[in-house]
PDB file of N, CA and C in Angstrom:
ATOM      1  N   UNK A   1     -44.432  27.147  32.421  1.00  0.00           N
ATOM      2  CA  UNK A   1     -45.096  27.302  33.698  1.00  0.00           C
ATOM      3  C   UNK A   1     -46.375  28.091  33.507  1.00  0.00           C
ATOM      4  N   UNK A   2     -46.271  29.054  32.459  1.00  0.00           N
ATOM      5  CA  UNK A   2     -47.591  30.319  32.210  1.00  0.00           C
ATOM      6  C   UNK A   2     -48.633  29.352  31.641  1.00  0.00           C
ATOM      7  N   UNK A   3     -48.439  28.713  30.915  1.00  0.00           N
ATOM      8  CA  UNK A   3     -48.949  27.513  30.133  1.00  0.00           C
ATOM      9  C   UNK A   3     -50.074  26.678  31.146  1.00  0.00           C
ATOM     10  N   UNK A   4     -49.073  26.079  31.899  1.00  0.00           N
ATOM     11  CA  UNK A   4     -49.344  25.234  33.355  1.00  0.00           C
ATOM     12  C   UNK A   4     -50.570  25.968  33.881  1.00  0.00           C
ATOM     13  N   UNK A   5     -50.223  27.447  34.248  1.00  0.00           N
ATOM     14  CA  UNK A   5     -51.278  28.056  35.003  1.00  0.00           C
ATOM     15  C   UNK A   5     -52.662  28.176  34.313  1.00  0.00           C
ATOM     16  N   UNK A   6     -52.130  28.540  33.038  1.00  0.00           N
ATOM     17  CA  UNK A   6     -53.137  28.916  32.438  1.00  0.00           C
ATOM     18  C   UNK A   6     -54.317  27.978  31.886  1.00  0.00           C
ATOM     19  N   UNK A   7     -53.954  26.673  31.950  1.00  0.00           N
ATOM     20  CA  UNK A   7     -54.676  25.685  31.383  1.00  0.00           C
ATOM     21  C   UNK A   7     -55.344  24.696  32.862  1.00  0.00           C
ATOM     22  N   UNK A   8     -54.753  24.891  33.705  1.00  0.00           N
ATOM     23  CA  UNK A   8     -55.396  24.364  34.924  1.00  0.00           C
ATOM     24  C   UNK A   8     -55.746  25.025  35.782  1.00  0.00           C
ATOM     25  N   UNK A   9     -55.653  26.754  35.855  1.00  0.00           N
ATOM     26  CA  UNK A   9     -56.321  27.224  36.991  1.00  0.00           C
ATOM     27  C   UNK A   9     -57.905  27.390  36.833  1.00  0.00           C
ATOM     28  N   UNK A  10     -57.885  27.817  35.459  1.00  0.00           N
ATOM     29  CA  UNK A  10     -59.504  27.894  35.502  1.00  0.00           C
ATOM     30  C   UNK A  10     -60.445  26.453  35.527  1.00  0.00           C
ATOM     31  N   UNK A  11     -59.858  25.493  35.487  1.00  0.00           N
ATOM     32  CA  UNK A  11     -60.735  24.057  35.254  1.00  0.00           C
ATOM     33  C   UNK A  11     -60.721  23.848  36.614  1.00  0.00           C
ATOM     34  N   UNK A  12     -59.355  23.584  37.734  1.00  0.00           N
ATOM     35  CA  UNK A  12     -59.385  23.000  38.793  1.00  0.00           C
ATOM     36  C   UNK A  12     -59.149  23.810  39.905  1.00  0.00           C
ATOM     37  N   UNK A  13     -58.520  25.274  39.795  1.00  0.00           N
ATOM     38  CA  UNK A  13     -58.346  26.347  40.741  1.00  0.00           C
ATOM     39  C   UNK A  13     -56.800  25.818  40.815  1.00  0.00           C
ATOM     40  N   UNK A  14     -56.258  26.920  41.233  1.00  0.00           N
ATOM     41  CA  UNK A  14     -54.761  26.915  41.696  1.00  0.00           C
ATOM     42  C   UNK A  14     -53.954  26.188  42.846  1.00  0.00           C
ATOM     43  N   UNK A  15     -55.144  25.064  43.706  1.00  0.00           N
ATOM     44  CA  UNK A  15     -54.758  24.209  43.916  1.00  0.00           C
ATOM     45  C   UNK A  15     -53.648  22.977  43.467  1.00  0.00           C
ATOM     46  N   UNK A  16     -54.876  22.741  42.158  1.00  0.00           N
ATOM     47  CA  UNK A  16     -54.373  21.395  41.671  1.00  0.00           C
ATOM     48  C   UNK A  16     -53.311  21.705  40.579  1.00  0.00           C
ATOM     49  N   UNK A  17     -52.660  23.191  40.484  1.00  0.00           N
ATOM     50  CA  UNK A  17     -51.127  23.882  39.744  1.00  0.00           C
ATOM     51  C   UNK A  17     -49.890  23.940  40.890  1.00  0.00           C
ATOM     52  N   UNK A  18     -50.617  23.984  42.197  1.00  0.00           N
ATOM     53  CA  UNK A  18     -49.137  23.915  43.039  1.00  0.00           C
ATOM     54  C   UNK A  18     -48.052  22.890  42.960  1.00  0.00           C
ATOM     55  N   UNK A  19     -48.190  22.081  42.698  1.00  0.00           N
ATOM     56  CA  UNK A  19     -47.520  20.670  42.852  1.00  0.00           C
ATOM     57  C   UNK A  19     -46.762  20.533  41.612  1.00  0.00           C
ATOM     58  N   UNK A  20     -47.051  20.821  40.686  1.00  0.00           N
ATOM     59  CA  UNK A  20     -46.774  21.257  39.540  1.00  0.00           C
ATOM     60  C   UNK A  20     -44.954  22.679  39.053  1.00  0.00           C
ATOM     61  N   UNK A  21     -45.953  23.713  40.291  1.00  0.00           N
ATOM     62  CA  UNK A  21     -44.988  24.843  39.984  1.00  0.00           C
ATOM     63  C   UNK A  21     -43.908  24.501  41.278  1.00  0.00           C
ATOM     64  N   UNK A  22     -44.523  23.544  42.226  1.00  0.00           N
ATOM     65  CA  UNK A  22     -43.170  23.466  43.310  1.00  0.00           C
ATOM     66  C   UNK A  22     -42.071  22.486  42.389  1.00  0.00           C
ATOM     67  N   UNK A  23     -42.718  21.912  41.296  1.00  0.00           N
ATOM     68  CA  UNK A  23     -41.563  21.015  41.026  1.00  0.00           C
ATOM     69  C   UNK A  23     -40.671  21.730  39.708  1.00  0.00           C
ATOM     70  N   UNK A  24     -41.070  22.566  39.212  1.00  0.00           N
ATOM     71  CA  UNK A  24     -40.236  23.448  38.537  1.00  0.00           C
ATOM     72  C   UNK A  24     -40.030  24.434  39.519  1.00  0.00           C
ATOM     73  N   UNK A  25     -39.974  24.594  40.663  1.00  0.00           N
ATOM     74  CA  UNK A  25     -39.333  25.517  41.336  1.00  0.00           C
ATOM     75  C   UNK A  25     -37.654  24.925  41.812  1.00  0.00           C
ATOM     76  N   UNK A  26     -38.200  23.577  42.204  1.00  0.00           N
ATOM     77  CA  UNK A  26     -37.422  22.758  42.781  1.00  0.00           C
ATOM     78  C   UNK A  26     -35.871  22.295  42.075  1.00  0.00           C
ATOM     79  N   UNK A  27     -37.149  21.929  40.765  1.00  0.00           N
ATOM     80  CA  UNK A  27     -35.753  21.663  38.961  1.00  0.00           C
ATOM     81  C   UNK A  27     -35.046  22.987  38.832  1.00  0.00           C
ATOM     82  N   UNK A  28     -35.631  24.101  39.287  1.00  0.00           N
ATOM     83  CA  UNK A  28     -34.372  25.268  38.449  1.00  0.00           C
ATOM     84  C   UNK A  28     -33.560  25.547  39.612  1.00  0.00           C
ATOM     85  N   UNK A  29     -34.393  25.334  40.845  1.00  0.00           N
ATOM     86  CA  UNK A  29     -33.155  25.983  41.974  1.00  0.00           C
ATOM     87  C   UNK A  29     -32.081  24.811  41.965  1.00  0.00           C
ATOM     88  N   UNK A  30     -32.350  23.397  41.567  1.00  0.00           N
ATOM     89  CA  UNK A  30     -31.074  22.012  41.126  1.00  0.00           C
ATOM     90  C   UNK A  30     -30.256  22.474  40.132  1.00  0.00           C
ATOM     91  N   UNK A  31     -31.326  22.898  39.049  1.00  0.00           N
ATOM     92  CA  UNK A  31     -30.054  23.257  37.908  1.00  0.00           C
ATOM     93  C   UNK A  31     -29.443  24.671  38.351  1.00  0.00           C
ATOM     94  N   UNK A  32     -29.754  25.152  38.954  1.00  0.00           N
ATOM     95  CA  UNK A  32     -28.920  26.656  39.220  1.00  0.00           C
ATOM     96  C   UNK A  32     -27.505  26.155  39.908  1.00  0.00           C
ATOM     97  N   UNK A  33     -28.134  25.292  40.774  1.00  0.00           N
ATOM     98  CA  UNK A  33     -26.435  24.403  42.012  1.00  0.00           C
ATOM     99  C   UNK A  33     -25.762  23.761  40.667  1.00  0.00           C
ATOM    100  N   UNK A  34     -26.249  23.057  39.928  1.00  0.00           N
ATOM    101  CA  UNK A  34     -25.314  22.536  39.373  1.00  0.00           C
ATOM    102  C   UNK A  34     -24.738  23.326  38.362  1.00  0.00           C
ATOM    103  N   UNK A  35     -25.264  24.279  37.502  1.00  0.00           N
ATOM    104  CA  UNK A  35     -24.704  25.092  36.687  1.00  0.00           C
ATOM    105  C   UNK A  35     -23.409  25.871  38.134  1.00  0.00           C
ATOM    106  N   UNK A  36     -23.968  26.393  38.692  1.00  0.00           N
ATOM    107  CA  UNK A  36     -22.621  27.325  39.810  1.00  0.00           C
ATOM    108  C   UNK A  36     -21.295  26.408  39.686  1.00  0.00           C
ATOM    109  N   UNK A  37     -21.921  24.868  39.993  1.00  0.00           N
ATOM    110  CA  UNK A  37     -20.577  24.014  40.274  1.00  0.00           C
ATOM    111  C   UNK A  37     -19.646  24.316  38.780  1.00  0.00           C
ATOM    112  N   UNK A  38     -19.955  24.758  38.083  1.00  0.00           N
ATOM    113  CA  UNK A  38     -19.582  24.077  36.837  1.00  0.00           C
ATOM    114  C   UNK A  38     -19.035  25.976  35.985  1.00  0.00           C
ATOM    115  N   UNK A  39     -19.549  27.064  36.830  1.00  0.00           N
ATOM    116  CA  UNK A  39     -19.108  28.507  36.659  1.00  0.00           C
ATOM    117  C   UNK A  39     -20.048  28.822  35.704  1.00  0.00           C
ATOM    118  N   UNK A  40     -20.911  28.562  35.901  1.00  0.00           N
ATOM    119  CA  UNK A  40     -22.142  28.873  34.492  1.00  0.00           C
ATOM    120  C   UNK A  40     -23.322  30.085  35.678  1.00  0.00           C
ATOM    121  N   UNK A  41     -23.550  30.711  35.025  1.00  0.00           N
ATOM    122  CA  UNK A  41     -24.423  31.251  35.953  1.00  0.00           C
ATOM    123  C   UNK A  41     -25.954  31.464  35.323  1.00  0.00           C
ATOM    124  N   UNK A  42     -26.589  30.286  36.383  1.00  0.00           N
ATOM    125  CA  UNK A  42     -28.208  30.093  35.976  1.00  0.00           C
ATOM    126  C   UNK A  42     -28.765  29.814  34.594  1.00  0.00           C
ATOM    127  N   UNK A  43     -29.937  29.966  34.452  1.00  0.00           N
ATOM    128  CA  UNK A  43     -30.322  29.116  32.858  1.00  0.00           C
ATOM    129  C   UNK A  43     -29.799  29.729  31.660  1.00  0.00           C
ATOM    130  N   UNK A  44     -29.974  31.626  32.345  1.00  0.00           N
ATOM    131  CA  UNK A  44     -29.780  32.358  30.640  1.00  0.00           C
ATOM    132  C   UNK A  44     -27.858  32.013  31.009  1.00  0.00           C
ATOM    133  N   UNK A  45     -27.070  32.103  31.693  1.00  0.00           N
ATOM    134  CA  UNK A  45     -25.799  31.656  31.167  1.00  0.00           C
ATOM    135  C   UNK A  45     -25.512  30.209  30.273  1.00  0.00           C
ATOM    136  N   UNK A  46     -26.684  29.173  31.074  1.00  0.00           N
ATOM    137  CA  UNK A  46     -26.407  28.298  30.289  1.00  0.00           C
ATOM    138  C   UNK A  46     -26.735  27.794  29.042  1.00  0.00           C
ATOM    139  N   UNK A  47     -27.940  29.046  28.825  1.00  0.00           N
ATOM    140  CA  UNK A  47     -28.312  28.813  27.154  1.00  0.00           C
ATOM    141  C   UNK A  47     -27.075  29.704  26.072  1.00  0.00           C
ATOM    142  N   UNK A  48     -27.065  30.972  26.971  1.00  0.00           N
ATOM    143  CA  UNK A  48     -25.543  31.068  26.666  1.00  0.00           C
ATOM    144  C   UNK A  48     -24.342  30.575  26.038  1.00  0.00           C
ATOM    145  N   UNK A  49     -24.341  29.722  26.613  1.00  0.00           N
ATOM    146  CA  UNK A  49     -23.002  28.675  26.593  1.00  0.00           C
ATOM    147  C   UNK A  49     -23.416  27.855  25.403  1.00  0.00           C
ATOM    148  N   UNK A  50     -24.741  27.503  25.567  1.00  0.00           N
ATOM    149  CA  UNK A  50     -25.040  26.840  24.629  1.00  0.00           C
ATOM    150  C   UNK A  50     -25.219  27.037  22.708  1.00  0.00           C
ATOM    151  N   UNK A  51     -25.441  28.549  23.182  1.00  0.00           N
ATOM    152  CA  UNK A  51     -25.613  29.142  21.616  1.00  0.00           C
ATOM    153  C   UNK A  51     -23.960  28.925  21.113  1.00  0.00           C
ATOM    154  N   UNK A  52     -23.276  29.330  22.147  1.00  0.00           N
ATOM    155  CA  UNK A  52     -21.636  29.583  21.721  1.00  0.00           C
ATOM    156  C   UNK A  52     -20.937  27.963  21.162  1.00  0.00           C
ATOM    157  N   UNK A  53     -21.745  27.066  21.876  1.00  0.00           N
ATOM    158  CA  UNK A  53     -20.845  25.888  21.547  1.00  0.00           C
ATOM    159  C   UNK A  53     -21.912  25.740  20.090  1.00  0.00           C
ATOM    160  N   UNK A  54     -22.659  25.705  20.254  1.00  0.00           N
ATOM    161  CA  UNK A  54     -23.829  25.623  18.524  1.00  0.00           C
ATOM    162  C   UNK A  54     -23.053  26.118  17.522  1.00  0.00           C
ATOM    163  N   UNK A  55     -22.510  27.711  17.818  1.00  0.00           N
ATOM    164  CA  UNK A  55     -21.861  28.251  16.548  1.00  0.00           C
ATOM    165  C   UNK A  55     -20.027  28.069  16.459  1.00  0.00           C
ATOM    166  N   UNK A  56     -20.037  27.172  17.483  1.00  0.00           N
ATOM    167  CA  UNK A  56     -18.388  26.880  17.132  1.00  0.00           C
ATOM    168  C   UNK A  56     -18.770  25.664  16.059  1.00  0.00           C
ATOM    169  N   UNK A  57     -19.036  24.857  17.203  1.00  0.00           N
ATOM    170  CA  UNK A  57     -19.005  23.481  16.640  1.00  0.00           C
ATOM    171  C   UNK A  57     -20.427  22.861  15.344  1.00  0.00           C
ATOM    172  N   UNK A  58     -21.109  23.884  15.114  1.00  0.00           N
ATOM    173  CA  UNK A  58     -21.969  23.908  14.020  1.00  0.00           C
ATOM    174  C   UNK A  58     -21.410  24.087  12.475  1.00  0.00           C
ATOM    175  N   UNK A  59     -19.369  24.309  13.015  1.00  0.00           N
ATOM    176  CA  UNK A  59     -18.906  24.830  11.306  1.00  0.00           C
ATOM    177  C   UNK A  59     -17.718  23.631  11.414  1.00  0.00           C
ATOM    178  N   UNK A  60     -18.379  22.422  12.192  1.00  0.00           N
ATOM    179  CA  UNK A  60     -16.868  21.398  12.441  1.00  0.00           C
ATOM    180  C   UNK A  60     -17.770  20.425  11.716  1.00  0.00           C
ATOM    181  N   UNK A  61     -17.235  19.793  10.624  1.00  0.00           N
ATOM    182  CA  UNK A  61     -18.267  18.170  10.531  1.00  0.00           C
ATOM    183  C   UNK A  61     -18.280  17.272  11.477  1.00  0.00           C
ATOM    184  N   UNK A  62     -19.354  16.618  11.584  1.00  0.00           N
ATOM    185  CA  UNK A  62     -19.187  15.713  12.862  1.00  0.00           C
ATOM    186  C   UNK A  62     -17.890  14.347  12.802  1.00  0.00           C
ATOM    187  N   UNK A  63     -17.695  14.243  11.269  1.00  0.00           N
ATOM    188  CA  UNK A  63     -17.056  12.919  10.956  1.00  0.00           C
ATOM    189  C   UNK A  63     -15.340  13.596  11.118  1.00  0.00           C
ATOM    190  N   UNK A  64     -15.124  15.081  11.606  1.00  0.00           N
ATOM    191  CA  UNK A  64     -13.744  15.703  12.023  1.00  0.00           C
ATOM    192  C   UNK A  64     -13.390  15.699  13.065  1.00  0.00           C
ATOM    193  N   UNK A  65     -15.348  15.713  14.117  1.00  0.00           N
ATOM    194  CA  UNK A  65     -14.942  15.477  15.622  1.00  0.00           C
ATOM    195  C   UNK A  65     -14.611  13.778  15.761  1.00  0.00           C
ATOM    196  N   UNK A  66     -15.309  13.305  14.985  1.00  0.00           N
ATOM    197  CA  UNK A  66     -15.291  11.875  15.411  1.00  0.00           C
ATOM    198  C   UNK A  66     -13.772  11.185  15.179  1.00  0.00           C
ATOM    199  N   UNK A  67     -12.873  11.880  14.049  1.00  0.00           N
ATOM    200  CA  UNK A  67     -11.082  11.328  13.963  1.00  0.00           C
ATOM    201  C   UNK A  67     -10.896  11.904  15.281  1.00  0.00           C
ATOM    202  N   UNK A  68     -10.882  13.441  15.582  1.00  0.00           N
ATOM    203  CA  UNK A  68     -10.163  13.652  16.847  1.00  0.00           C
ATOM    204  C   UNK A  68     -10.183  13.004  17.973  1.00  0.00           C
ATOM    205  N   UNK A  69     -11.609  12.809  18.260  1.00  0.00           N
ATOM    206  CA  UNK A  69     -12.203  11.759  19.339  1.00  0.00           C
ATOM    207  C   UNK A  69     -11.107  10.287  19.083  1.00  0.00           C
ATOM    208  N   UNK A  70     -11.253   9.544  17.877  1.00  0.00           N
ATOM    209  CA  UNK A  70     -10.591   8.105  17.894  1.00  0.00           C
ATOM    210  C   UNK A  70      -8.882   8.598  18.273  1.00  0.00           C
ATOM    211  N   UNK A  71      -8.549   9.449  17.719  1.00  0.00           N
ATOM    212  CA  UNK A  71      -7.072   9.921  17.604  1.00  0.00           C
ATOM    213  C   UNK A  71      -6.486  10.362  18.935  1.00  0.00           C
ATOM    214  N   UNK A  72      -7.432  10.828  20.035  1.00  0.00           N
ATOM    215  CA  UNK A  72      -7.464  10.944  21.065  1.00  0.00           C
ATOM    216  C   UNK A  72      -7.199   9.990  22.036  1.00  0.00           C
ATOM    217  N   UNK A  73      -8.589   9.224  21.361  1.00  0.00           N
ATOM    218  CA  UNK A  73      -8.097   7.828  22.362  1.00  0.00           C
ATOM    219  C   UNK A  73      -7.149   7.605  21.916  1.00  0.00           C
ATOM    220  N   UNK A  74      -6.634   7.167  20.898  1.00  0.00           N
ATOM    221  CA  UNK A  74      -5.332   6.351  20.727  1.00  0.00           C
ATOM    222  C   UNK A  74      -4.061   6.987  21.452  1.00  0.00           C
ATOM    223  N   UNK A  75      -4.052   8.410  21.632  1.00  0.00           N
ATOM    224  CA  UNK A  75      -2.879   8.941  22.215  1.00  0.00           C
ATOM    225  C   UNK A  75      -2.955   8.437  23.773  1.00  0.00           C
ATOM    226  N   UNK A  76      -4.540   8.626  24.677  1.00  0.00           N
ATOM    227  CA  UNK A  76      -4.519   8.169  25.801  1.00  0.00           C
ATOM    228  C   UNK A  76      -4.254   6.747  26.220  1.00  0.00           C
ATOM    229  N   UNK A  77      -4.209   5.690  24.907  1.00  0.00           N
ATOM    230  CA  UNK A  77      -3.822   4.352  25.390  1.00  0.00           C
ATOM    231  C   UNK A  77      -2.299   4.408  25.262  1.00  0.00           C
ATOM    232  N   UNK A  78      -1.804   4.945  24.737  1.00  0.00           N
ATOM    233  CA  UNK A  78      -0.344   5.150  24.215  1.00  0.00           C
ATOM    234  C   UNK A  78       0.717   5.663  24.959  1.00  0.00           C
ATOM    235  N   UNK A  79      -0.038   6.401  26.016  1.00  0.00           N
ATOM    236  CA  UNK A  79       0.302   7.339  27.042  1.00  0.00           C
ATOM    237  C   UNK A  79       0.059   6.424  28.411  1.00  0.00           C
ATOM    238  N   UNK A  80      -0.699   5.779  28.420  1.00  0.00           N
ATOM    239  CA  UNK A  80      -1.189   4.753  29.413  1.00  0.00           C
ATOM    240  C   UNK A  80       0.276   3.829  29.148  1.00  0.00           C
ATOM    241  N   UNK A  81       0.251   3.092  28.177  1.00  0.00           N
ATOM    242  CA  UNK A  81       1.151   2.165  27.990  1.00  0.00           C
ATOM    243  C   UNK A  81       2.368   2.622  28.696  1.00  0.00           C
ATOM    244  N   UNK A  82       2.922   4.221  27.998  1.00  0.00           N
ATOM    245  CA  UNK A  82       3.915   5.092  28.938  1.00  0.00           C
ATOM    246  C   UNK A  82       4.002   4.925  30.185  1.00  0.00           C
ATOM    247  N   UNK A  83       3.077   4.935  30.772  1.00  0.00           N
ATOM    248  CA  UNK A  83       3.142   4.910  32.697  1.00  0.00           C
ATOM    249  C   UNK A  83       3.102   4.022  32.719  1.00  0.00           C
ATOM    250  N   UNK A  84       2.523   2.949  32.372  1.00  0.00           N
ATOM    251  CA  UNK A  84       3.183   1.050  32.575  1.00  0.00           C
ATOM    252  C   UNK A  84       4.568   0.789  32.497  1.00  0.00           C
ATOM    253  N   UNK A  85       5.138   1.389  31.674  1.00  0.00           N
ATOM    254  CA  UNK A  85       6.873   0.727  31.188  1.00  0.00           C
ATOM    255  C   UNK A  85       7.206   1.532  32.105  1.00  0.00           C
ATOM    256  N   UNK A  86       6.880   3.104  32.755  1.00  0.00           N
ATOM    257  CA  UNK A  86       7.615   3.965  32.955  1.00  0.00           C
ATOM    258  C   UNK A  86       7.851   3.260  34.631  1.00  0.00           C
ATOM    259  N   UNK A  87       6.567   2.470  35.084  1.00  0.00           N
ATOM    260  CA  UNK A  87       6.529   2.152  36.552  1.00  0.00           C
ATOM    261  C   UNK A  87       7.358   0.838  36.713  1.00  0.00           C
ATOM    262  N   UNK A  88       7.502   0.217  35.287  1.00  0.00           N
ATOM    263  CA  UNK A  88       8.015  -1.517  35.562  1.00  0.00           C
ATOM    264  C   UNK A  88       9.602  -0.969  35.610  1.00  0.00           C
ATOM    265  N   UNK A  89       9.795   0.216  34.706  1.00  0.00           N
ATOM    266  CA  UNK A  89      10.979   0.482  35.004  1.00  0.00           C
ATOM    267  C   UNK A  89      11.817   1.048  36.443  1.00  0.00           C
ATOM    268  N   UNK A  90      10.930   1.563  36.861  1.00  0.00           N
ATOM    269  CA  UNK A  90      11.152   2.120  37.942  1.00  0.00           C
ATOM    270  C   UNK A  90      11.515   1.227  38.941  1.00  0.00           C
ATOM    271  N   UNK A  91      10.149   0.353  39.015  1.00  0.00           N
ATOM    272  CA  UNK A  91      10.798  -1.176  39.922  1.00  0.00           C
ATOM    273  C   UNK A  91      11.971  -2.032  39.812  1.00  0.00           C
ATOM    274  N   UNK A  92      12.309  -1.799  38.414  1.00  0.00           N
ATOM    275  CA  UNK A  92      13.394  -2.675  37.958  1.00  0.00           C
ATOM    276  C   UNK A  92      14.272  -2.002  38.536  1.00  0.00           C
ATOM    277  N   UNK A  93      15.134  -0.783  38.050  1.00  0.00           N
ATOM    278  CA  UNK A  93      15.645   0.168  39.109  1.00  0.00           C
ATOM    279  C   UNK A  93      15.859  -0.101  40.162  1.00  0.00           C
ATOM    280  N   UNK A  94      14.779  -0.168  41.574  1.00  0.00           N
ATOM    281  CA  UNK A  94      14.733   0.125  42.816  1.00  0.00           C
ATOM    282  C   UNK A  94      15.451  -1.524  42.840  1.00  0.00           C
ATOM    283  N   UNK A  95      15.125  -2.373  42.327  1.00  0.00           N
ATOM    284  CA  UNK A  95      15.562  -3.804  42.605  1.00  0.00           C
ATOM    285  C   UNK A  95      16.773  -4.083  42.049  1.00  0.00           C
ATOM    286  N   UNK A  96      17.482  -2.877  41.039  1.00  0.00           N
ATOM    287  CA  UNK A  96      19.041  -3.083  40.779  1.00  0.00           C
ATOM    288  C   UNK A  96      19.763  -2.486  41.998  1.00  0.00           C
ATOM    289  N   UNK A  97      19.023  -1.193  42.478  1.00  0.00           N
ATOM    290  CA  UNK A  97      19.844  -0.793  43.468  1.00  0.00           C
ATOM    291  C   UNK A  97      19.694  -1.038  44.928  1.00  0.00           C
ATOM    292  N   UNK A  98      19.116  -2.400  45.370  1.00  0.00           N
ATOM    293  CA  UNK A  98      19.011  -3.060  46.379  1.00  0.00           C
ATOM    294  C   UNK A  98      19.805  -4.330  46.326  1.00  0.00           C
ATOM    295  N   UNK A  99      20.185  -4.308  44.988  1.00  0.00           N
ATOM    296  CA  UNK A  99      20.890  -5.593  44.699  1.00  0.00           C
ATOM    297  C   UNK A  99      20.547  -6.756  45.387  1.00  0.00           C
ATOM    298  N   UNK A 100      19.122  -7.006  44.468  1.00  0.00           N
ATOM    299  CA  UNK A 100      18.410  -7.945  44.504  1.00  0.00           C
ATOM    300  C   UNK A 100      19.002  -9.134  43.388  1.00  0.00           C
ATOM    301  N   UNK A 101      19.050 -10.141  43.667  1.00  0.00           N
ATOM    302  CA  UNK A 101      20.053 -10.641  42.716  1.00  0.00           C
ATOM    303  C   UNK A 101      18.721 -11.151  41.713  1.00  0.00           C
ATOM    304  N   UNK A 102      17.344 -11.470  41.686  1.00  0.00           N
ATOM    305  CA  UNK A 102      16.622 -11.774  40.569  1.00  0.00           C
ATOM    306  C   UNK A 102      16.214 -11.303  39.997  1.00  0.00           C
ATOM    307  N   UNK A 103      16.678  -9.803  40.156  1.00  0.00           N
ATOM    308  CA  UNK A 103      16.472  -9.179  38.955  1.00  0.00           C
ATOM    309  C   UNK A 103      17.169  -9.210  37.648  1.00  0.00           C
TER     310      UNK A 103
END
């Protein structure tokens, strides 16, 4: 923004910088709402956050996140499959004990 001022007030006057600083006024008071939603508080929390995930995950190889990631999915399709049998069973069930005869 110092940058901003500094390179266009003296050429065009501080006119032609407003439009400029309303829209980084505008971007940090957005990212401030959305950092709150999320328990981060404002930019320095979220650079914060950011140094911390740098030096966790800066000592993981990426090709260790990338098994967990596939291995992951595979548990969530696996687990999916679970609540499919777990619901056909259930129906099957409700239709033995209505004594439905096609079941």
């Amino acid at each position: 923004m110092w940058l901003l001022l500094d390179q266009r007030s003296t050429r065009d006057g501080l006119e032609a910088v407003l439009p400029g600083v309303e829209a980084l006024v505008q971007f940090a008071a957005e990212l401030g709402q959305r950092l709150r939603g999320v328990e981060v508080e404002g930019v320095a929390g979220a650079l914060g956050l950011s140094r911390r995930l740098h030096a966790v995950l800066d000592g993981i190889a990426v090709d260790d996140l990338e098994r967990a990631l596939a291995v992951t999915a595979a548990l969530e399709r696996v687990l999916r499959d679970c609540v499919d049998r777990l619901d056909a069973l259930r129906a099957f069930k409700a239709q033995l004990e209505e004594g439905d005869p096609t079941a």
